[in-house]
N, C-alpha and C. Protein backbone atom coordinates (compact mmCIF):
# COMPACT_ATOMS: atom_id res chain seq x y z
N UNK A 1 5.43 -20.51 -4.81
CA UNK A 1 4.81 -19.27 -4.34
C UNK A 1 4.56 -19.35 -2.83
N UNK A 2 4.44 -18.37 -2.14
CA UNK A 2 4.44 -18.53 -0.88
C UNK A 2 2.93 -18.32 -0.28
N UNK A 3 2.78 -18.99 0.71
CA UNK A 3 1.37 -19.47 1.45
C UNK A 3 0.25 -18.14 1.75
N UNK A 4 -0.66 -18.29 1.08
CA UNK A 4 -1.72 -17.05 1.36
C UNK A 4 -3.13 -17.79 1.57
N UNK A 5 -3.69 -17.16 2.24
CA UNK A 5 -4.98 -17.68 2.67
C UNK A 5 -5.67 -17.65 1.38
N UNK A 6 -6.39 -18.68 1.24
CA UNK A 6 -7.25 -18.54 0.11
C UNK A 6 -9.03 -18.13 0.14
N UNK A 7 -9.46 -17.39 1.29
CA UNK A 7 -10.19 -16.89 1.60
C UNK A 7 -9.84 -15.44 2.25
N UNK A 8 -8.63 -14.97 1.66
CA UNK A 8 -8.12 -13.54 2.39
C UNK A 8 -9.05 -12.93 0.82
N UNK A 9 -9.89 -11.37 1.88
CA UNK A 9 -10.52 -10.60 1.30
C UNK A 9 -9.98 -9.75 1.73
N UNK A 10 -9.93 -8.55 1.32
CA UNK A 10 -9.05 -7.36 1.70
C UNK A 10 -10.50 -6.42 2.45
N UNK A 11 -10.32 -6.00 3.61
CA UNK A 11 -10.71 -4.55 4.03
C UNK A 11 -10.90 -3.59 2.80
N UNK A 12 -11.83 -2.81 1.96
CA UNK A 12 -11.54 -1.94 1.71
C UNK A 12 -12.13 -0.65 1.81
N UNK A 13 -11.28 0.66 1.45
CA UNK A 13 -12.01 1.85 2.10
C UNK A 13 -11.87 2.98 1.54
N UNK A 14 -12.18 4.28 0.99
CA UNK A 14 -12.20 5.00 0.05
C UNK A 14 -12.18 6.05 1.17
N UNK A 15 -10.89 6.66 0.92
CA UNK A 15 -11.15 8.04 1.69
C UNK A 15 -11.31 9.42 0.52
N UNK A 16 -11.48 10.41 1.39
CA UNK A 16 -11.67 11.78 0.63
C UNK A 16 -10.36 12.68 0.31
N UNK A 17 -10.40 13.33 -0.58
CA UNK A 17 -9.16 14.52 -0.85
C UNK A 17 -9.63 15.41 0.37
N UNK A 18 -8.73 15.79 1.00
CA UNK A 18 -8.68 16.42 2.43
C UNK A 18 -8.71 18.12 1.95
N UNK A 19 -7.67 18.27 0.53
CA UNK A 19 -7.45 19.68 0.49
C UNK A 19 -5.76 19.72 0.72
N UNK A 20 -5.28 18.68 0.98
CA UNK A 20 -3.96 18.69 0.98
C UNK A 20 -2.98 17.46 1.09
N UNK A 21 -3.99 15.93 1.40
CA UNK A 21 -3.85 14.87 0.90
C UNK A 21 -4.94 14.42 -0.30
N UNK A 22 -4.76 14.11 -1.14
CA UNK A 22 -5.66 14.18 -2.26
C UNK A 22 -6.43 12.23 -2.47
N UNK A 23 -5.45 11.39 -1.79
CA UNK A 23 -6.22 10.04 -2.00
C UNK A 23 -6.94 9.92 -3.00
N UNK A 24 -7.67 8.61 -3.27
CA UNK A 24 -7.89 7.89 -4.77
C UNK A 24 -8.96 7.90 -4.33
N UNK A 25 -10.29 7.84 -5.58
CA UNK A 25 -11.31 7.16 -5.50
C UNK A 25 -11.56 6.23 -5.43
N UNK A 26 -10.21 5.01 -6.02
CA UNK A 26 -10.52 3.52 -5.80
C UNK A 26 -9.87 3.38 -4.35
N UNK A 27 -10.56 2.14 -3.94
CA UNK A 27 -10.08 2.15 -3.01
C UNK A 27 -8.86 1.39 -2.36
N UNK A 28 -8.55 1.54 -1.00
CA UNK A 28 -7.29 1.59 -0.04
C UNK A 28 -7.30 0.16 0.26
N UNK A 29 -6.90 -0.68 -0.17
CA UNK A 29 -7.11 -2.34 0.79
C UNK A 29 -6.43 -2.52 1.32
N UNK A 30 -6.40 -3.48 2.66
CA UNK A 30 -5.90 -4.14 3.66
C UNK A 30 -6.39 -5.40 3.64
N UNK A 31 -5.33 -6.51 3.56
CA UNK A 31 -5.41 -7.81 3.84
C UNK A 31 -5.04 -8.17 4.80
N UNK A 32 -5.86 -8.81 6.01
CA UNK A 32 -5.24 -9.47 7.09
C UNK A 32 -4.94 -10.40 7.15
N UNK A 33 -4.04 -11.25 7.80
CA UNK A 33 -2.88 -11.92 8.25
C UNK A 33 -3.09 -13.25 7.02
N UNK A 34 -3.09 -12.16 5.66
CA UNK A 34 -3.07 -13.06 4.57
C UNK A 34 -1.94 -13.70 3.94
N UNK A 35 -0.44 -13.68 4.50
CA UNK A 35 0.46 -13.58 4.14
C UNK A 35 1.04 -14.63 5.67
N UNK A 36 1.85 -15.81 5.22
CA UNK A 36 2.21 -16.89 5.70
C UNK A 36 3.44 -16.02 6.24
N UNK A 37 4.26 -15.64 7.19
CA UNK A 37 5.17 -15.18 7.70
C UNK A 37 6.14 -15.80 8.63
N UNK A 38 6.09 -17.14 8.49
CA UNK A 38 6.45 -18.16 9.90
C UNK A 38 7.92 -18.45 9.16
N UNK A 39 8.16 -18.28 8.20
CA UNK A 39 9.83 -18.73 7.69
C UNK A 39 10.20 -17.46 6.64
N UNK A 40 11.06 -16.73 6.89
CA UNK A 40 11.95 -15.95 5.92
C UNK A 40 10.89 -14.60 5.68
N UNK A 41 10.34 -14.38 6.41
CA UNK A 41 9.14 -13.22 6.42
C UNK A 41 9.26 -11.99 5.39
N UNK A 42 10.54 -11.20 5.23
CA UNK A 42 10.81 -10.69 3.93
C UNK A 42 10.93 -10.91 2.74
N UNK A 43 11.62 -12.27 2.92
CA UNK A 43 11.87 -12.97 1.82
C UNK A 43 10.48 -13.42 0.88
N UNK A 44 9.91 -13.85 2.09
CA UNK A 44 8.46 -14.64 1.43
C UNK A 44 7.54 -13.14 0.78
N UNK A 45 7.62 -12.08 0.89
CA UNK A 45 6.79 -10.97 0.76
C UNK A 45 7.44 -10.63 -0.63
N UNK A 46 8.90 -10.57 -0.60
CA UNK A 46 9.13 -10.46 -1.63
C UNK A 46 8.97 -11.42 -2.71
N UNK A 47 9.03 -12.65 -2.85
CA UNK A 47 8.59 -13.98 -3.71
C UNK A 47 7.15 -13.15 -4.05
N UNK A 48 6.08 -13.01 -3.22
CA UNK A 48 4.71 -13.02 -3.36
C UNK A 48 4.70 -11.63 -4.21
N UNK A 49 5.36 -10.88 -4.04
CA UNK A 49 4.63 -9.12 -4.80
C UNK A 49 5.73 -9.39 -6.02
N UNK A 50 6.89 -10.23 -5.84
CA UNK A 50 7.46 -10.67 -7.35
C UNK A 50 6.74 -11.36 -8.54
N UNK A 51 6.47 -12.29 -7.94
CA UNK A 51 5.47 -13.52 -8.33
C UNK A 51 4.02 -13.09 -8.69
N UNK A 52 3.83 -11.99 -8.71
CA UNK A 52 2.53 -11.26 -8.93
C UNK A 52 2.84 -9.72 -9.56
N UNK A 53 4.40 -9.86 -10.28
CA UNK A 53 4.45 -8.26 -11.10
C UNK A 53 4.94 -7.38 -10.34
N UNK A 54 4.70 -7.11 -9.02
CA UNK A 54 4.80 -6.00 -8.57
C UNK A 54 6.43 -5.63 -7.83
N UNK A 55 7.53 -4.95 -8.54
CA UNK A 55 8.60 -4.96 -8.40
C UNK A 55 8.98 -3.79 -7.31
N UNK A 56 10.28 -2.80 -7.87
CA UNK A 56 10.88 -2.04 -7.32
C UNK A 56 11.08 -2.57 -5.88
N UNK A 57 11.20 -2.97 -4.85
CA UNK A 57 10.89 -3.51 -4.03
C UNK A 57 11.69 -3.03 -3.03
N UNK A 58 11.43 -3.03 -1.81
CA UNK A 58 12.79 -2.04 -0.70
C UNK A 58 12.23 -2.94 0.93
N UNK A 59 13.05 -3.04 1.37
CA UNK A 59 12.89 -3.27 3.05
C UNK A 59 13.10 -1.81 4.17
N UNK A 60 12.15 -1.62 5.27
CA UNK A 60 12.25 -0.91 5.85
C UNK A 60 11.04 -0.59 6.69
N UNK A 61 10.56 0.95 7.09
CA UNK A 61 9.88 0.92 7.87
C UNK A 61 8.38 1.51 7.12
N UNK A 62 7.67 2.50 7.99
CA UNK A 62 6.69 3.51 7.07
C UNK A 62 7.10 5.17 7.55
N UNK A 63 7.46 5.71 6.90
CA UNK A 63 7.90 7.24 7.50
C UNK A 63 6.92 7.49 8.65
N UNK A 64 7.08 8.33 9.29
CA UNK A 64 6.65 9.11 10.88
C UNK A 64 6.06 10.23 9.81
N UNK A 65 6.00 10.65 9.06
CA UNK A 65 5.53 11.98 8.37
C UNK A 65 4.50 11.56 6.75
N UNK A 66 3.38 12.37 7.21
CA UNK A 66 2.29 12.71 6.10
C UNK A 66 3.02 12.03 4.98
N UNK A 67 2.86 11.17 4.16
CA UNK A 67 3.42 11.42 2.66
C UNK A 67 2.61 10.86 1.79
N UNK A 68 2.57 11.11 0.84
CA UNK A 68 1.89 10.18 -0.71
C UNK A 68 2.52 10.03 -1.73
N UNK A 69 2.35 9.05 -2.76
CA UNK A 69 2.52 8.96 -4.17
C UNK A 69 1.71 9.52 -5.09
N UNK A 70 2.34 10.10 -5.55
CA UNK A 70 1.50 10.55 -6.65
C UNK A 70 1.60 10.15 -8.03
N UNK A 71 2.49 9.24 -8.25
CA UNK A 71 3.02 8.81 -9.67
C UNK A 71 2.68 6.90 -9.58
N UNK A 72 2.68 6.47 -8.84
CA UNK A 72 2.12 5.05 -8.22
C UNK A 72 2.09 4.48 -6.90
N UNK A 73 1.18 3.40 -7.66
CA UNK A 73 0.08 2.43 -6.74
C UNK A 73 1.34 1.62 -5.81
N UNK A 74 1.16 1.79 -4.64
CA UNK A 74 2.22 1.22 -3.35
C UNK A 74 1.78 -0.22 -2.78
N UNK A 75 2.50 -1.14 -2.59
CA UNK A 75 2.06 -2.55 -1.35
C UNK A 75 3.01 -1.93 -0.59
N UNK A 76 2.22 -2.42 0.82
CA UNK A 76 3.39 -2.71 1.82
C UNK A 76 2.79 -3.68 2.42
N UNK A 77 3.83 -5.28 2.68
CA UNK A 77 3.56 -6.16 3.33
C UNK A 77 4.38 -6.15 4.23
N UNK A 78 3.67 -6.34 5.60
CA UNK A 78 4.12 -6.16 7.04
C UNK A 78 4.73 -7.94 7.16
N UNK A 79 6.36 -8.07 7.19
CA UNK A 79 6.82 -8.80 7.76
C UNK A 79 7.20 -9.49 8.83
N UNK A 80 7.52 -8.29 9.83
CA UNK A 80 7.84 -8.79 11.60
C UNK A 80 7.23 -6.87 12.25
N UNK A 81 6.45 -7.96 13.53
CA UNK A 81 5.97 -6.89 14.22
C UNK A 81 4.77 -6.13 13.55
N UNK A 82 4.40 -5.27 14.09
CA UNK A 82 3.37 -4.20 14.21
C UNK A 82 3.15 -2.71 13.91
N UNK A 83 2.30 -2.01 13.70
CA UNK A 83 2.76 -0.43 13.46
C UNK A 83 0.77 0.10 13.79
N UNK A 84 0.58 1.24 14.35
CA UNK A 84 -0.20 2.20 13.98
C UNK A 84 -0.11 3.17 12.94
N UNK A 85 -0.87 2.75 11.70
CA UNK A 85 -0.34 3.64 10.73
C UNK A 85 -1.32 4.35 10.22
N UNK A 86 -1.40 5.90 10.29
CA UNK A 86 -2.52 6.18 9.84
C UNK A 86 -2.60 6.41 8.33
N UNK A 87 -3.69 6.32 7.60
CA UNK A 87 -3.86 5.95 6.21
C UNK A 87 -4.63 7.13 5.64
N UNK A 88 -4.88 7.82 4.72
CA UNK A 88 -5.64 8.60 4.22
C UNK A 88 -5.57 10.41 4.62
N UNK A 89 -4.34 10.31 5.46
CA UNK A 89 -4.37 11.61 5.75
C UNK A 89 -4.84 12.24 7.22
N UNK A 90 -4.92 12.95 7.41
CA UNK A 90 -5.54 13.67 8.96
C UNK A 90 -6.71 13.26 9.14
N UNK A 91 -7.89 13.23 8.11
CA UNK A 91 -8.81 12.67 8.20
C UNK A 91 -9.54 11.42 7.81
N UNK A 92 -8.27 10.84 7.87
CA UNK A 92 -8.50 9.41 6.98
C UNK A 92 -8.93 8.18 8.42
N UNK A 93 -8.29 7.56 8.48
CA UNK A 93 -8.27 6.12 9.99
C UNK A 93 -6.89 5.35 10.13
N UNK A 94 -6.78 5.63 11.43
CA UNK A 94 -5.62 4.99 11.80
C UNK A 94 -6.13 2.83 11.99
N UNK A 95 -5.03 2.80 11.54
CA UNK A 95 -5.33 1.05 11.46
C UNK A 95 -4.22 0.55 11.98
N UNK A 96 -3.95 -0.64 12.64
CA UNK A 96 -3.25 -1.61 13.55
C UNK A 96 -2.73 -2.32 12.03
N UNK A 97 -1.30 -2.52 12.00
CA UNK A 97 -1.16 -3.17 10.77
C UNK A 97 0.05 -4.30 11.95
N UNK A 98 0.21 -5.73 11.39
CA UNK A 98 0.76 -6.75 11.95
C UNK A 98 1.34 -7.51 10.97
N UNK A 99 2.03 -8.33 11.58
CA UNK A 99 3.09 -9.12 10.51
C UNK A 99 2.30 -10.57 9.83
N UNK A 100 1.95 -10.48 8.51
CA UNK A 100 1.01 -11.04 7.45
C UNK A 100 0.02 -9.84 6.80
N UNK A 101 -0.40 -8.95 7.24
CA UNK A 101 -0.78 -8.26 6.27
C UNK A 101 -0.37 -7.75 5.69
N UNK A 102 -1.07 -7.04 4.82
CA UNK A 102 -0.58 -6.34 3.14
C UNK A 102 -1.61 -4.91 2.93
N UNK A 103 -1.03 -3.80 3.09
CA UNK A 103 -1.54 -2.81 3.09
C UNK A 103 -1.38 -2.63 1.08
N UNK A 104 -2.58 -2.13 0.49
CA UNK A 104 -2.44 -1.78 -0.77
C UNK A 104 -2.85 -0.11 -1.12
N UNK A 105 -2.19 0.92 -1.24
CA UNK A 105 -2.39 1.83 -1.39
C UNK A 105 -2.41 2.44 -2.68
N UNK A 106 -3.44 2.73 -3.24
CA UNK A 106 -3.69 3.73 -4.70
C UNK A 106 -2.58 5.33 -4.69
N UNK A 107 -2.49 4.98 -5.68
CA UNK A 107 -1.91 6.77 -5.69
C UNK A 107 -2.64 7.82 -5.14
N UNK A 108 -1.82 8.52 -4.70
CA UNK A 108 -2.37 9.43 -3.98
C UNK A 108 -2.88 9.54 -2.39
N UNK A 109 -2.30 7.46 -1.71
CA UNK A 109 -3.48 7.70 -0.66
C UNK A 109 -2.36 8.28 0.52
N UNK A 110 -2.33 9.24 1.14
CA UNK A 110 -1.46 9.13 2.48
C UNK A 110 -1.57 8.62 3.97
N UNK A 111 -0.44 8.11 4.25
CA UNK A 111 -0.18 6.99 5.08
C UNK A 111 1.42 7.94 6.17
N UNK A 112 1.07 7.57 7.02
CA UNK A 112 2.34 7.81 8.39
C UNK A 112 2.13 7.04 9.18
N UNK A 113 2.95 6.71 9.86
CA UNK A 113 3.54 5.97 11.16
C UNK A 113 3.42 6.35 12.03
N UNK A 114 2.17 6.07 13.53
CA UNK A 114 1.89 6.84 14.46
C UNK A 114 2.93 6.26 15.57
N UNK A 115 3.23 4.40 15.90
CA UNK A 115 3.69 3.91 16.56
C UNK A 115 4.23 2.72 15.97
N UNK A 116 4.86 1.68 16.46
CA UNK A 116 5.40 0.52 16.04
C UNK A 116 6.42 -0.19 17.14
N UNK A 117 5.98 -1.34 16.94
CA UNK A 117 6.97 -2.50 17.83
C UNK A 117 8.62 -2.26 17.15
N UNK A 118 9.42 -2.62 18.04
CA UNK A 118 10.74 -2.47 17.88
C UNK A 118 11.08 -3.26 16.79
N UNK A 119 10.59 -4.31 16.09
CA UNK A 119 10.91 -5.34 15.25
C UNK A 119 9.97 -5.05 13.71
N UNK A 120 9.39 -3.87 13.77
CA UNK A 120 8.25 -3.85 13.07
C UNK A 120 8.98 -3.89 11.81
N UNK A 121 8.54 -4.13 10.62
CA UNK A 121 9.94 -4.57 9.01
C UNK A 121 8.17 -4.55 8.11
N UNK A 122 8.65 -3.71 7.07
CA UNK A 122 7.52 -3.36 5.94
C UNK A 122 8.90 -4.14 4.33
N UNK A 123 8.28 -4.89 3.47
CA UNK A 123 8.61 -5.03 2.01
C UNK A 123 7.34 -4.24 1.58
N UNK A 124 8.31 -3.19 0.77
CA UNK A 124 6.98 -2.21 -0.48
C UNK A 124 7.93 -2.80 -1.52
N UNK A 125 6.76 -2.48 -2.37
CA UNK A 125 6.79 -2.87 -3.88
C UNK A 125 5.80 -1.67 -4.90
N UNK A 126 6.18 -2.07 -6.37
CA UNK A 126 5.17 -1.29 -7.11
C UNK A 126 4.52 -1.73 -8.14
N UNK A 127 3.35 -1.60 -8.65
CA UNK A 127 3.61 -2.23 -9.94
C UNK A 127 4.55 -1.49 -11.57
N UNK A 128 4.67 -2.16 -12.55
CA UNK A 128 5.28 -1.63 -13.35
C UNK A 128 4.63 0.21 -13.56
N UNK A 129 5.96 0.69 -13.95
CA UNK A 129 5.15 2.39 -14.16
C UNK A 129 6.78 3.45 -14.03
N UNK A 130 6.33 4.16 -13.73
CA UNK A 130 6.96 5.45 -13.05
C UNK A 130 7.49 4.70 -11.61
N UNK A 131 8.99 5.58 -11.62
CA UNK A 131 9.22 5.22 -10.13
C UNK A 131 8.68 6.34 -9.05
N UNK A 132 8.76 5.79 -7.99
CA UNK A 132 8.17 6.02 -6.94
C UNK A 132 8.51 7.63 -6.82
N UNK A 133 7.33 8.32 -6.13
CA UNK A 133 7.89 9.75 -5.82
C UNK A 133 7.36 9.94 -4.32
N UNK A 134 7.97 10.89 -3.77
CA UNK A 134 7.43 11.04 -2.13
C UNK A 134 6.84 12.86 -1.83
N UNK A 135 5.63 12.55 -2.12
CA UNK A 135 4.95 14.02 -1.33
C UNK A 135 4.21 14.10 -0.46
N UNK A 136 4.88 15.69 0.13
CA UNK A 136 4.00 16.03 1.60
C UNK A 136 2.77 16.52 1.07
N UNK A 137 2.20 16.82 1.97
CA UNK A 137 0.74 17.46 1.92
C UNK A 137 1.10 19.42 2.01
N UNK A 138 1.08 19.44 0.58
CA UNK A 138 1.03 20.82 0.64
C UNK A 138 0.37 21.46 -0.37
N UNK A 139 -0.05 22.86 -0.91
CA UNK A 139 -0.96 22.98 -1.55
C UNK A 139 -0.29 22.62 -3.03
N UNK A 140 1.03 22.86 -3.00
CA UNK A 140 1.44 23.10 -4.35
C UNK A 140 1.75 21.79 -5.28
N UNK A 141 1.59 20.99 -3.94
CA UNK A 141 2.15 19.12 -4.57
C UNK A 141 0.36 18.48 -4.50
N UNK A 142 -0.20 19.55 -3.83
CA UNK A 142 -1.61 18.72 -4.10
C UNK A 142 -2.16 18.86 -5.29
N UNK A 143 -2.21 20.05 -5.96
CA UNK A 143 -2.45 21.11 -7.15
C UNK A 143 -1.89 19.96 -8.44
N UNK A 144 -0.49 19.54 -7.97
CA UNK A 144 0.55 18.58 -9.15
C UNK A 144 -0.03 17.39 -9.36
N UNK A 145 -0.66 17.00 -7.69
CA UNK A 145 -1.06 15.24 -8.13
C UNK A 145 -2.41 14.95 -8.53
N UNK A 146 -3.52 16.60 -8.40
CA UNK A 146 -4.61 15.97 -8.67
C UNK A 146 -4.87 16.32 -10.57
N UNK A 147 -3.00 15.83 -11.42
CA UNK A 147 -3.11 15.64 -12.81
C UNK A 147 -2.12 14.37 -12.86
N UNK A 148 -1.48 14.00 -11.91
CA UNK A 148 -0.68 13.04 -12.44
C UNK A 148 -1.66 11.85 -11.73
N UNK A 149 -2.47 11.70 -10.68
CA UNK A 149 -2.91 10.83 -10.58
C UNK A 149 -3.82 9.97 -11.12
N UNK A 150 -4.66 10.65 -12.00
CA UNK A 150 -5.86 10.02 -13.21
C UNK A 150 -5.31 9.31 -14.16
N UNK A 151 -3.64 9.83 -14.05
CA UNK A 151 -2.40 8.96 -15.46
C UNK A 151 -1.40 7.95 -15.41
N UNK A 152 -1.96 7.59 -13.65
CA UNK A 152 -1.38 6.38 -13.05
C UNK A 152 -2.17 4.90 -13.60
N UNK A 153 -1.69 4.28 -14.30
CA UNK A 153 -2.20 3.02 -14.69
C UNK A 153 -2.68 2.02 -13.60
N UNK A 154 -3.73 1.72 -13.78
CA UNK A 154 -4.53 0.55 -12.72
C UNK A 154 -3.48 -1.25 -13.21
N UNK A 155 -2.93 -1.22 -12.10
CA UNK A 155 -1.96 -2.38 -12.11
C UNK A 155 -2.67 -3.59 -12.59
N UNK A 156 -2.02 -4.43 -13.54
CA UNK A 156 -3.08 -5.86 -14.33
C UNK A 156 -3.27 -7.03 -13.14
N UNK A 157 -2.42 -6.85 -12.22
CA UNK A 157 -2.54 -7.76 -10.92
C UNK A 157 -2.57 -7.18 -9.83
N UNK A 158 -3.22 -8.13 -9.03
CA UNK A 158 -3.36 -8.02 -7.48
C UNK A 158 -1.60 -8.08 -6.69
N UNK A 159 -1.20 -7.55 -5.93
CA UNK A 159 0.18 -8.05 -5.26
C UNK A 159 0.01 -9.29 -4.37
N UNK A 160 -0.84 -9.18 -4.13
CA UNK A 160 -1.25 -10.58 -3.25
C UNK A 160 -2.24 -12.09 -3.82
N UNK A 161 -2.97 -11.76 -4.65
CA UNK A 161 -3.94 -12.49 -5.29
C UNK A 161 -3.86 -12.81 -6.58
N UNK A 162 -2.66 -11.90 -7.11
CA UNK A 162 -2.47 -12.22 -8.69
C UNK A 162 -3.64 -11.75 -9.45
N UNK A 163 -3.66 -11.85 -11.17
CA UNK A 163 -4.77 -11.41 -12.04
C UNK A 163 -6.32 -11.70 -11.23
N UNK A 164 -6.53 -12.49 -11.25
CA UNK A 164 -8.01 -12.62 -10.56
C UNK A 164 -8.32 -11.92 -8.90
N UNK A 165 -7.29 -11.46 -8.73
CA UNK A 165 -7.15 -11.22 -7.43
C UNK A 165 -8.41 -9.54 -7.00
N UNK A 166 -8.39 -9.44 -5.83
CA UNK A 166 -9.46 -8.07 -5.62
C UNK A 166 -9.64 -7.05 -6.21
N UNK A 167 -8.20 -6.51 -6.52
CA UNK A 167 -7.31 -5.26 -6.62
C UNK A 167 -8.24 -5.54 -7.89
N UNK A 168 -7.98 -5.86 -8.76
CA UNK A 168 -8.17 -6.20 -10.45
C UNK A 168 -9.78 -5.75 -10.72
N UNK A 169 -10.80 -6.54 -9.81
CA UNK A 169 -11.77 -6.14 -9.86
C UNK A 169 -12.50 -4.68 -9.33
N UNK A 170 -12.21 -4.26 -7.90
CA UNK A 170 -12.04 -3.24 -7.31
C UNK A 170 -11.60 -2.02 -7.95
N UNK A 171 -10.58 -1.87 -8.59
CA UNK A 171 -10.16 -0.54 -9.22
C UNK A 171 -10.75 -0.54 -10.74
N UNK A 172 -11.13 0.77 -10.29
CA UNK A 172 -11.99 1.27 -11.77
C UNK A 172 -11.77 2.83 -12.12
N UNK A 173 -12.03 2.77 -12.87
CA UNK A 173 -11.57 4.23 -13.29
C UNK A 173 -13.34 5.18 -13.65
């Protein structure tokens, strides 16, 4: 398994339904530079959200535009480089994300890309469920997710911490 701090606690933060980003009541975590990145930096992100359940898995960036899930719970572990990404919507908080952390997003939370280093590289993953869906903030996809989101299953593991891990305790219904 690949190297994680064993005192990484995640940031966490509960934003509000805006009216057109709808976000979770459980909350949004961020792990900092909990994630060993010094050899094979994708590779190792992917071992770790494998190695802990959480599949579907893709390399790339974070869209420049509003979006959410509404069908499931998202990781993104920051491999190389940096990003300003804002989280929760227009009125949510923009956060500095860097290469070792692990952004964990609930259904529903929205997240865009304000800025980023030229090298900046995200591995997302999911846990088991529904595959991934991508919505804007509009009234008619907000209306849709505030029924599919209560029917999103709370994942049995952490992506980073495994069963005992934050996530596990933290999300509640």
């Amino acid at each position: 398994m690949p190297v994680v701090r064993s005192d990484a606690d995640p940031l966490a933060l509960v934003f509000q339904d805006d009216g057109l980003v709808p976000n979770n009541p459980m909350p949004f975590l961020v792990y900092r530079g909990a994630v060993d990145v010094s050899k094979n930096p994708e590779a190792t992100i992917e071992q770790l959200f494998g190695g802990n359940g959480w599949g579907a898995m893709w390399r790339n960036g974070v869209y420049d535009f509003t979006h959410y899930h509404a069908t499931v719970h998202e990781a993104l572990g920051v491999a190389r480089g940096s990003a300003r990404v804002q989280f929760g919507g227009a009125h949510g908080r923009a956060l500095e994300i860097t290469a070792g952390d692990v952004a964990i997003l609930p259904a529903g939370t929205g997240h865009h890309c304000l800025a980023s280093s030229d090298d900046f590289s995200v591995v997302g993953a999911y846990p088991p469920g529904p595959p991934m869906d991508l919505q804007r903030p509009t009234p008619e996809s907000h209306a849709k997710a505030l029924t599919t989101i209560p029917q999103v299953a709370i994942p049995a593991t952490d992506p980073v911490m495994g069963k005992d891990g934050p996530l596990v305790r933290l999300w509640k219904r």
